[in-house]
N, C-alpha and C. Protein backbone atom coordinates (compact mmCIF):
# COMPACT_ATOMS: atom_id res chain seq x y z
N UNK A 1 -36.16 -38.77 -65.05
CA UNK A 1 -36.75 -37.51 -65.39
C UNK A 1 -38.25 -37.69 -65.51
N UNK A 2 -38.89 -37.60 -64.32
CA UNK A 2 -40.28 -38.00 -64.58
C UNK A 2 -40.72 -37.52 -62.94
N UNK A 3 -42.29 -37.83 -62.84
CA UNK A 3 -43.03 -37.14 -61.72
C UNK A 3 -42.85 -38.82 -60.57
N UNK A 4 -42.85 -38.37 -59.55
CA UNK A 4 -43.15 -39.33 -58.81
C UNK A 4 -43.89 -38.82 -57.44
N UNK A 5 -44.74 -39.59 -56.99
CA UNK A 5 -45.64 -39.58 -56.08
C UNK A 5 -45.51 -39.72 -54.80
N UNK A 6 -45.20 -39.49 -53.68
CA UNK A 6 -45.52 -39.87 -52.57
C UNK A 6 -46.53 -39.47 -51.48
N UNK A 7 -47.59 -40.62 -51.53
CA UNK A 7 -49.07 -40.59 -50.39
C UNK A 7 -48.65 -40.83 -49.09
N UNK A 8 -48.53 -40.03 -47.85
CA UNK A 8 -48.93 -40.70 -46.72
C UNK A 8 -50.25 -40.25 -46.10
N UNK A 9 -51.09 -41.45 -45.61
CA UNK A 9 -52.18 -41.55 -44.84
C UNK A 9 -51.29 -41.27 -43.48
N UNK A 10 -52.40 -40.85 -42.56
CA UNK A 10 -52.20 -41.11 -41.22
C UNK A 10 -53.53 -40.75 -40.34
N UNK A 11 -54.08 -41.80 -39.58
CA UNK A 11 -54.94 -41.51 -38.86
C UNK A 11 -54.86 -42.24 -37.42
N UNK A 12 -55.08 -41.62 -36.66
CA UNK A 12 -55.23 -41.56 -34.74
C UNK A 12 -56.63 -41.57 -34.14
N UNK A 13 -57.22 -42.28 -33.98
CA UNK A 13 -58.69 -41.88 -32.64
C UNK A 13 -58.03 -42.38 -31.25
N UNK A 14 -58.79 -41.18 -30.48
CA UNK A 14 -58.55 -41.69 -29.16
C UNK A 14 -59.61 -42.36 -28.42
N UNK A 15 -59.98 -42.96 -27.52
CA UNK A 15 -61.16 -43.85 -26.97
C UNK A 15 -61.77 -42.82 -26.06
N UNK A 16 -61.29 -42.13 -25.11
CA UNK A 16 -61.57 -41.48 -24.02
C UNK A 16 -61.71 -39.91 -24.59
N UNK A 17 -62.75 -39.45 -24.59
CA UNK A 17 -63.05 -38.46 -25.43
C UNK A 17 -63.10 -38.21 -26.48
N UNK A 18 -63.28 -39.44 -27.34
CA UNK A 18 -63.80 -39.62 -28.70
C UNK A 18 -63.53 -38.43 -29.49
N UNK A 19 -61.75 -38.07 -29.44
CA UNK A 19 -61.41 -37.26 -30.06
C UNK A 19 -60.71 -38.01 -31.28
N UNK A 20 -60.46 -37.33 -32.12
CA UNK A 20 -59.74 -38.12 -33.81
C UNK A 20 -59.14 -37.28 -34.76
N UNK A 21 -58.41 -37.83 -35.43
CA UNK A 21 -57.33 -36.96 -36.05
C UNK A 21 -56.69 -37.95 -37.29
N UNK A 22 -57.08 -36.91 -38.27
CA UNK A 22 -56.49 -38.08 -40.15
C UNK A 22 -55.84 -36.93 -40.72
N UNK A 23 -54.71 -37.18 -41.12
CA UNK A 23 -53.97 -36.48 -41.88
C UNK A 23 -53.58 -37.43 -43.53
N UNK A 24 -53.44 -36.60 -43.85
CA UNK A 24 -52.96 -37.06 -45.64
C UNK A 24 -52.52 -35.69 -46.22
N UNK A 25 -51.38 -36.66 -46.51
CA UNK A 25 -50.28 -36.11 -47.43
C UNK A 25 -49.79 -36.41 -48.83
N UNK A 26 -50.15 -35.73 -49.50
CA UNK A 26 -49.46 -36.13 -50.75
C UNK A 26 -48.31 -35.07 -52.02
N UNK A 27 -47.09 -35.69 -51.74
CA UNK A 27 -46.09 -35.37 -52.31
C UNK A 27 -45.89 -35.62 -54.06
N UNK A 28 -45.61 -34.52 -54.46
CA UNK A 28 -45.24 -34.93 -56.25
C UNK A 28 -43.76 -34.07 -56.66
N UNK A 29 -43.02 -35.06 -56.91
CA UNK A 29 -41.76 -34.56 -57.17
C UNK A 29 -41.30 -34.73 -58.53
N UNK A 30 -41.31 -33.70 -59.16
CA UNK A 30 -41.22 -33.55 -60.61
C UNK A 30 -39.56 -33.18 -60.80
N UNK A 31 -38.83 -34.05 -61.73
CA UNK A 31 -37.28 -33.56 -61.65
C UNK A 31 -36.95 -33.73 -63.16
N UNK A 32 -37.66 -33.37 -63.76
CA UNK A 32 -37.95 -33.29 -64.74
C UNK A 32 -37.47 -31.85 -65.61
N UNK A 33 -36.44 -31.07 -66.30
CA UNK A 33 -36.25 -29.62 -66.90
C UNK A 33 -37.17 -29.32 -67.24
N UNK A 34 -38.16 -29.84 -68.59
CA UNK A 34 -39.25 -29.56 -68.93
C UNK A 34 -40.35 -29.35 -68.01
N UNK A 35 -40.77 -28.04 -68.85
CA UNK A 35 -42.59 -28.09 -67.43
C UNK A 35 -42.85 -28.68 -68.17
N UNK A 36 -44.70 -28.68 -67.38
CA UNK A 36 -45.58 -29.48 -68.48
C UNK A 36 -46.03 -28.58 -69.51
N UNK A 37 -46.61 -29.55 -69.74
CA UNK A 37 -47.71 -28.84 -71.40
C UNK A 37 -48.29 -27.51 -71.18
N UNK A 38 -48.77 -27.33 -70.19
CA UNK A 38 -49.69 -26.57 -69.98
C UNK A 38 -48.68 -24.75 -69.40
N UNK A 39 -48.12 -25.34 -68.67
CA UNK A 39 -46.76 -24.06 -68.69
C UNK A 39 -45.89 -23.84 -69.70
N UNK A 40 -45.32 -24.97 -70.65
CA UNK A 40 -45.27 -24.67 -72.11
C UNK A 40 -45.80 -23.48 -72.42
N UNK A 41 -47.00 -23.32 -72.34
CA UNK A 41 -47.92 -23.04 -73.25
C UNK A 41 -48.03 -20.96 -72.47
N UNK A 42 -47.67 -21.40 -71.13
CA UNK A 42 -47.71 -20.13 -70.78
C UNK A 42 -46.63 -19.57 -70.73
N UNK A 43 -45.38 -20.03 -70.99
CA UNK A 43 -43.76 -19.54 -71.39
C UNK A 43 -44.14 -19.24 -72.60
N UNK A 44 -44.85 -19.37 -73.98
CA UNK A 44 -44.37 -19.16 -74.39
C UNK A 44 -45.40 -18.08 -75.58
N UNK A 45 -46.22 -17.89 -74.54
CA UNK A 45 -46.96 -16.58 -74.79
C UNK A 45 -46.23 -15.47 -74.26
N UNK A 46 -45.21 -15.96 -73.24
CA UNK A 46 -44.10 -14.29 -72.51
C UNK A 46 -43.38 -14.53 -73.76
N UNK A 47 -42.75 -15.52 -74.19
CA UNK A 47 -41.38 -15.06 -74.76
C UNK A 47 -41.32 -16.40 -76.09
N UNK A 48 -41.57 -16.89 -76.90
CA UNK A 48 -41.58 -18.19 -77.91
C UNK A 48 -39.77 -18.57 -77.78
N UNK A 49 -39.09 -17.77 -77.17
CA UNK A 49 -37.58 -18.37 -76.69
C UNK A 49 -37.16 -19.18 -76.06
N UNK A 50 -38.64 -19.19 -74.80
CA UNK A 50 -38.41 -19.93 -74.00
C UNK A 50 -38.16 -21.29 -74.16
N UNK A 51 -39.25 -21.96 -75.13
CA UNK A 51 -38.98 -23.37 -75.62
C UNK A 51 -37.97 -24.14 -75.84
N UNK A 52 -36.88 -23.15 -76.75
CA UNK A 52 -35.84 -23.81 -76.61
C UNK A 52 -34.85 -23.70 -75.73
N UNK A 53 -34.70 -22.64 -75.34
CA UNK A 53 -34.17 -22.62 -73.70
C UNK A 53 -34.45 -24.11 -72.99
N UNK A 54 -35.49 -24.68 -72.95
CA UNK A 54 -36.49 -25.61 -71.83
C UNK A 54 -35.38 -26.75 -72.77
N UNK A 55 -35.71 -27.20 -73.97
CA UNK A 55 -35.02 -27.76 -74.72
C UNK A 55 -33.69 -27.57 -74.89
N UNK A 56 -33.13 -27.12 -75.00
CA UNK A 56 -31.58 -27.19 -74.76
C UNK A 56 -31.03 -27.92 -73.70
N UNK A 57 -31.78 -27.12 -72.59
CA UNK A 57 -31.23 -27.23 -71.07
C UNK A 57 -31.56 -28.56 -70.43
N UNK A 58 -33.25 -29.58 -71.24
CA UNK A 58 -33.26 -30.45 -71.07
C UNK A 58 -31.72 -31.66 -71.36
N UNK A 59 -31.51 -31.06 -72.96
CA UNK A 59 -30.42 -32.10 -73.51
C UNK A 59 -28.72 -32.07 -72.79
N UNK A 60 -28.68 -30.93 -72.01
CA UNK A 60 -27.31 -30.66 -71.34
C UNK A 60 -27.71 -31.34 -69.91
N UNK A 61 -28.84 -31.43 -69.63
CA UNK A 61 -29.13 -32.22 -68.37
C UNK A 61 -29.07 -33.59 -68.52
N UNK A 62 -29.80 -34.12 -69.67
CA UNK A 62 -29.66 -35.65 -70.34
C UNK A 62 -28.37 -36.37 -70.39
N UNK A 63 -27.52 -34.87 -71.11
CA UNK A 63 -26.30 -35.37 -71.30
C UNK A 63 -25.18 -35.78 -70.00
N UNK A 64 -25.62 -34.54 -69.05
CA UNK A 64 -24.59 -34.73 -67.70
C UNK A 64 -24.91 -36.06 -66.63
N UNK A 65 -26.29 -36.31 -67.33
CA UNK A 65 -26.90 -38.03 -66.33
C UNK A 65 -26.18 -38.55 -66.67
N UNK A 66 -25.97 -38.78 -67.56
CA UNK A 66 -25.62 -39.92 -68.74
C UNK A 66 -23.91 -40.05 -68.42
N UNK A 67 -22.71 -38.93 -68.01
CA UNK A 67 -21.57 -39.23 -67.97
C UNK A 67 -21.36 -39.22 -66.42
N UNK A 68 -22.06 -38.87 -65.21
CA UNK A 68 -22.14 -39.27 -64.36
C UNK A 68 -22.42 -40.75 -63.83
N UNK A 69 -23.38 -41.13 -64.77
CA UNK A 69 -23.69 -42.39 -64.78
C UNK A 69 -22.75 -43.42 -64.94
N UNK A 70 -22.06 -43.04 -66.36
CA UNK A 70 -21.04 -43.52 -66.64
C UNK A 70 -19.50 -43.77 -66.09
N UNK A 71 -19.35 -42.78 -65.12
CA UNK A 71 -18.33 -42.41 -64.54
C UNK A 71 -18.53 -43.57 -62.93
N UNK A 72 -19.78 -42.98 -62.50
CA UNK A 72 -20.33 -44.13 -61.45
C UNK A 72 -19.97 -45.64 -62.02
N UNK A 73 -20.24 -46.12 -63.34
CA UNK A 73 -19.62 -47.22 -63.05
C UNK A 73 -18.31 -47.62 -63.35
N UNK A 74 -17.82 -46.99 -64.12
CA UNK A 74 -16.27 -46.69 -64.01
C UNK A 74 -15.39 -47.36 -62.86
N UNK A 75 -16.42 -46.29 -61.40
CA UNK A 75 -15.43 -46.07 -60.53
C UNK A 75 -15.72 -47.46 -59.47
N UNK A 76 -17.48 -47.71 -59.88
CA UNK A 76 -17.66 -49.48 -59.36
C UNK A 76 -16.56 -50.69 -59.94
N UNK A 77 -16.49 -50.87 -61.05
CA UNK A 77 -15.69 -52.13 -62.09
C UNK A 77 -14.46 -51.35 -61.37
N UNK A 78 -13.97 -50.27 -61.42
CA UNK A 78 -12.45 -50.12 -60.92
C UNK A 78 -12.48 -50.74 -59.23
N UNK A 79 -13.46 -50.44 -58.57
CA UNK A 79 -13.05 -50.98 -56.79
C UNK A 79 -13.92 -52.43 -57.37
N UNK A 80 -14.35 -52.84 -57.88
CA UNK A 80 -14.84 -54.48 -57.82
C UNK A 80 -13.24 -55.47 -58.12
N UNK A 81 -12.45 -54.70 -59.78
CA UNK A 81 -11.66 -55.01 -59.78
C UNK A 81 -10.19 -54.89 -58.43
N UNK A 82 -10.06 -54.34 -58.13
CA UNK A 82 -9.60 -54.00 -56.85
C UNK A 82 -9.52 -54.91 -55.57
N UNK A 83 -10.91 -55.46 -55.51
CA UNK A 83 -11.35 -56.27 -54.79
C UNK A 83 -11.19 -57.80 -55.08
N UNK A 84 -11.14 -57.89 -56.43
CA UNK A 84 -10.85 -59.23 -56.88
C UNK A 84 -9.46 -59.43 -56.91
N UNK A 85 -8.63 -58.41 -56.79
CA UNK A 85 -7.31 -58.67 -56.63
C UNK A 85 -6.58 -59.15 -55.91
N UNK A 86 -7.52 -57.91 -54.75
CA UNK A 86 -6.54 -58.12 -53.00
C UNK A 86 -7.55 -59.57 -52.71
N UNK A 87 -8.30 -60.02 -53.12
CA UNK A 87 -8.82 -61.52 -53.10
C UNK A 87 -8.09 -62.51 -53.63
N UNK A 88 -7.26 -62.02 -54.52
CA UNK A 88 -6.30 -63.65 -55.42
C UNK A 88 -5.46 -63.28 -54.78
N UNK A 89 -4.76 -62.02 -54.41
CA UNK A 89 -2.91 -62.03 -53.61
C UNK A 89 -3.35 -62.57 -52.15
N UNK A 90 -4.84 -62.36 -51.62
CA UNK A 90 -5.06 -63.00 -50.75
C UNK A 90 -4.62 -64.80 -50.71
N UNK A 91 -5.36 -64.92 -51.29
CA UNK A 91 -5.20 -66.83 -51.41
C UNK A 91 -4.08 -67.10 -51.76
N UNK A 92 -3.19 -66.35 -52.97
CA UNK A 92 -2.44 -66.90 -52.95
C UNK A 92 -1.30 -67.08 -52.12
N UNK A 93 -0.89 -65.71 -50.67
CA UNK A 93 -0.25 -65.83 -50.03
C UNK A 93 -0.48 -66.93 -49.08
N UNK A 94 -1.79 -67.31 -48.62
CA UNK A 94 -2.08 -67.83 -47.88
C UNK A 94 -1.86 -69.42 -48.34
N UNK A 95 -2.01 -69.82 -49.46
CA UNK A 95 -1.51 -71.09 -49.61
C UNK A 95 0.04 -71.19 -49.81
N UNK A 96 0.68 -70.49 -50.13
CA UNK A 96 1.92 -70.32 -50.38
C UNK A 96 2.40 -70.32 -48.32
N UNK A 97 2.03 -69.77 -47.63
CA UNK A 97 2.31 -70.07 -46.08
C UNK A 97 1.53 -71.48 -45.64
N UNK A 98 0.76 -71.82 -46.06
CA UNK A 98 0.16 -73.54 -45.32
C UNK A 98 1.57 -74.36 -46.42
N UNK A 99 2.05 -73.98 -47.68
CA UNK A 99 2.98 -75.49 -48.49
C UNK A 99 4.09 -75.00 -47.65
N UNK A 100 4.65 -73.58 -46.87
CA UNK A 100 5.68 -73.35 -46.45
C UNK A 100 5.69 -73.86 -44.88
N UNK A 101 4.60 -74.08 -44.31
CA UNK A 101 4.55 -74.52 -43.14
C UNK A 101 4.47 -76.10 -43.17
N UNK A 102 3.36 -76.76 -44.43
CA UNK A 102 3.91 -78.12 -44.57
C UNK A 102 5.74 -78.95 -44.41
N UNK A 103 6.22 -77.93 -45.75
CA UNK A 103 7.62 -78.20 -46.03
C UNK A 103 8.55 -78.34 -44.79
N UNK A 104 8.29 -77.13 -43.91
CA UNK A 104 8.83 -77.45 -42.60
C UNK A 104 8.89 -78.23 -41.57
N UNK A 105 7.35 -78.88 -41.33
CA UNK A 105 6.95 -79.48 -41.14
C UNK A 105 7.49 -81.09 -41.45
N UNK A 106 7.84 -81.32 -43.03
CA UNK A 106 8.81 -82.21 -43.16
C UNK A 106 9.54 -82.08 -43.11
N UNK A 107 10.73 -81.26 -43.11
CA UNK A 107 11.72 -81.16 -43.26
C UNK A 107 12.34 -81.76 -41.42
N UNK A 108 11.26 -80.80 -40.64
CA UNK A 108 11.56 -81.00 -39.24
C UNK A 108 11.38 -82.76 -38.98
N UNK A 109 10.53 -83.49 -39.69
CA UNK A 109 10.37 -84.94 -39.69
C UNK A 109 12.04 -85.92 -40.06
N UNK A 110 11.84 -84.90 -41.52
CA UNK A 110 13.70 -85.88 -41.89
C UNK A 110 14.93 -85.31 -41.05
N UNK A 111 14.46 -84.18 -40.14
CA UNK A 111 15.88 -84.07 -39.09
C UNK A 111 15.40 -84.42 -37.60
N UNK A 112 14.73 -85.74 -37.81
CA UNK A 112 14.29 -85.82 -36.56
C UNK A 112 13.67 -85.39 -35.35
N UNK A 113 13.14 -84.68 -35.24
CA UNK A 113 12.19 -83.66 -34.46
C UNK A 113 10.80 -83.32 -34.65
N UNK A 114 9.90 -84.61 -34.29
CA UNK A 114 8.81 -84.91 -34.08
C UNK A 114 7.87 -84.16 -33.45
N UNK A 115 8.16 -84.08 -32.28
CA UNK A 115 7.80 -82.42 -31.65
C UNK A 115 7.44 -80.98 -32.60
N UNK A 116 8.52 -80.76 -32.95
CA UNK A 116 8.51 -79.27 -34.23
C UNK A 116 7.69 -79.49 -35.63
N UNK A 117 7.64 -80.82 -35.75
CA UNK A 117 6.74 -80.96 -36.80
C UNK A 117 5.56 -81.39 -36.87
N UNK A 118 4.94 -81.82 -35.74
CA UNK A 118 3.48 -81.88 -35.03
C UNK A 118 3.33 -80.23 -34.81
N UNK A 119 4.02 -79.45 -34.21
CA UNK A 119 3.71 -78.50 -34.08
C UNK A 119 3.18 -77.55 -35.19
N UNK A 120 4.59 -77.95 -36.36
CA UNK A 120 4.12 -77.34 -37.78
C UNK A 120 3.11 -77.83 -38.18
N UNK A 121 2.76 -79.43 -38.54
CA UNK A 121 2.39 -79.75 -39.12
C UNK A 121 0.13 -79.29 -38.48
N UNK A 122 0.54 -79.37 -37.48
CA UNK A 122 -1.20 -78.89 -36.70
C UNK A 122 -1.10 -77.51 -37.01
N UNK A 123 -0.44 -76.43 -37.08
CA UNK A 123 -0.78 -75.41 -38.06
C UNK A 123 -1.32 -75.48 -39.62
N UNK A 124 -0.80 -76.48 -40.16
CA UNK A 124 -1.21 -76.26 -41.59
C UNK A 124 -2.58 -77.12 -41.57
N UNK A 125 -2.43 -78.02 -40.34
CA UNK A 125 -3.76 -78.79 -40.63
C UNK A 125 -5.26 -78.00 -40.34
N UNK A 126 -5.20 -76.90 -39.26
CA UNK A 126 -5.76 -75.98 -38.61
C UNK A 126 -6.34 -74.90 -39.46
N UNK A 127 -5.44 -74.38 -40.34
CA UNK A 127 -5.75 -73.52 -41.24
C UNK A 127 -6.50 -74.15 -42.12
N UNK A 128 -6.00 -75.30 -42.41
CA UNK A 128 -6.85 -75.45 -43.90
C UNK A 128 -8.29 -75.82 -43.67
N UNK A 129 -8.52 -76.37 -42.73
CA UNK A 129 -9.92 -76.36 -41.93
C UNK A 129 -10.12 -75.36 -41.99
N UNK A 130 -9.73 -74.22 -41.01
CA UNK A 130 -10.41 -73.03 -40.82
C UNK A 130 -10.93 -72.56 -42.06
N UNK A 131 -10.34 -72.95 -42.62
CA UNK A 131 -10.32 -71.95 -44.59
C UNK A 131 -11.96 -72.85 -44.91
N UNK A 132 -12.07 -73.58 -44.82
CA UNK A 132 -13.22 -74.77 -45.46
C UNK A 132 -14.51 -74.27 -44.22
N UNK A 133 -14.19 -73.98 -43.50
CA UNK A 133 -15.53 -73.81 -42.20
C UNK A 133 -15.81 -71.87 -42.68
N UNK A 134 -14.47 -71.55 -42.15
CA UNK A 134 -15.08 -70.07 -43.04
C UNK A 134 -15.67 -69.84 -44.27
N UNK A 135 -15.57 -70.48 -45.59
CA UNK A 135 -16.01 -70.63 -46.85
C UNK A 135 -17.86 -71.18 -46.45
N UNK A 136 -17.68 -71.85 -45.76
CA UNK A 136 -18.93 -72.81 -46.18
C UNK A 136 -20.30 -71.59 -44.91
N UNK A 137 -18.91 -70.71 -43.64
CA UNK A 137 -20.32 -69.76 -43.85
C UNK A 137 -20.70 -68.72 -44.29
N UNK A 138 -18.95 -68.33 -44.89
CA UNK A 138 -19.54 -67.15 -46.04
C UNK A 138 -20.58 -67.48 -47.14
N UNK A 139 -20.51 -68.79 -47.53
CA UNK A 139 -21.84 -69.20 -48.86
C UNK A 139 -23.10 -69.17 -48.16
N UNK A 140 -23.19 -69.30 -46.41
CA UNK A 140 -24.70 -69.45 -45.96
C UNK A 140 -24.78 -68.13 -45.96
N UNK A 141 -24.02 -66.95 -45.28
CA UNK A 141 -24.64 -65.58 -45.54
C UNK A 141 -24.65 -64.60 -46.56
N UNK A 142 -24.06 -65.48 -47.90
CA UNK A 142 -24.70 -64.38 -49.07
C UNK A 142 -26.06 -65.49 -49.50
């Protein structure tokens, strides 16, 4: 609830006919209920009502930031939590399929079938790499 400013400069010359051109702009965006002092002052030579009108309407505006605000983060911590979830049922399915692909993996060893368990067994070895190479470049791009 306050004034804020925005300046733009802009200036162009051209070479070939030493023509030229400057513009400036300057923006003030007041979002603020209250006028200023000085319109105060002329509200309330029309009407001395006005003041608190200005005042009231400030504190019902204060107040509606304030549970919007609140609500905004509400609804962040609810999808962060959310996110941390489908992140642990993540991992945990996923290790729960590399010990289930290990297991097979032996199991295919103690019934003889060397073949089926190279096969299993280079899946679980594959993943768990992959898991360690993906990690290490998700940490380089945050």
């Amino acid at each position: 609830m306050s004034k804020r400013t925005i300046n733009t400069r802009e200036t162009q010359v051209a070479t070939h006919g030493g023509l030229g051109h400057s513009l400036e702009q300057n923006y003030t965006i007041d979002d603020s209920v209250i006028p200023s002092p000085q319109e105060l002052e002329q509200y309330k030579a029309v009407d001395p009502r006005f003041l608190d009108y200005f005042f009231d309407t400030a504190k019902k505006e204060q107040a509606h930031r304030h549970e919007m605000e609140s609500q905004k983060l509400k609804l962040i911590r609810k999808s962060e939590g959310r996110a941390e979830r489908i992140n642990w049922w993540g991992m945990f399915f996923a290790f729960l399929s590399i010990v289930v692909c290990m297991g097979v993996a032996g199991l295919a060893l103690y019934l003889d079938r060397p073949w089926f368990a190279g096969i299993f067994g280079g899946f679980g070895i594959i993943s768990i790499v992959s898991i360690f190479v993906s990690g290490k470049e998700t940490a380089k791009r945050e």
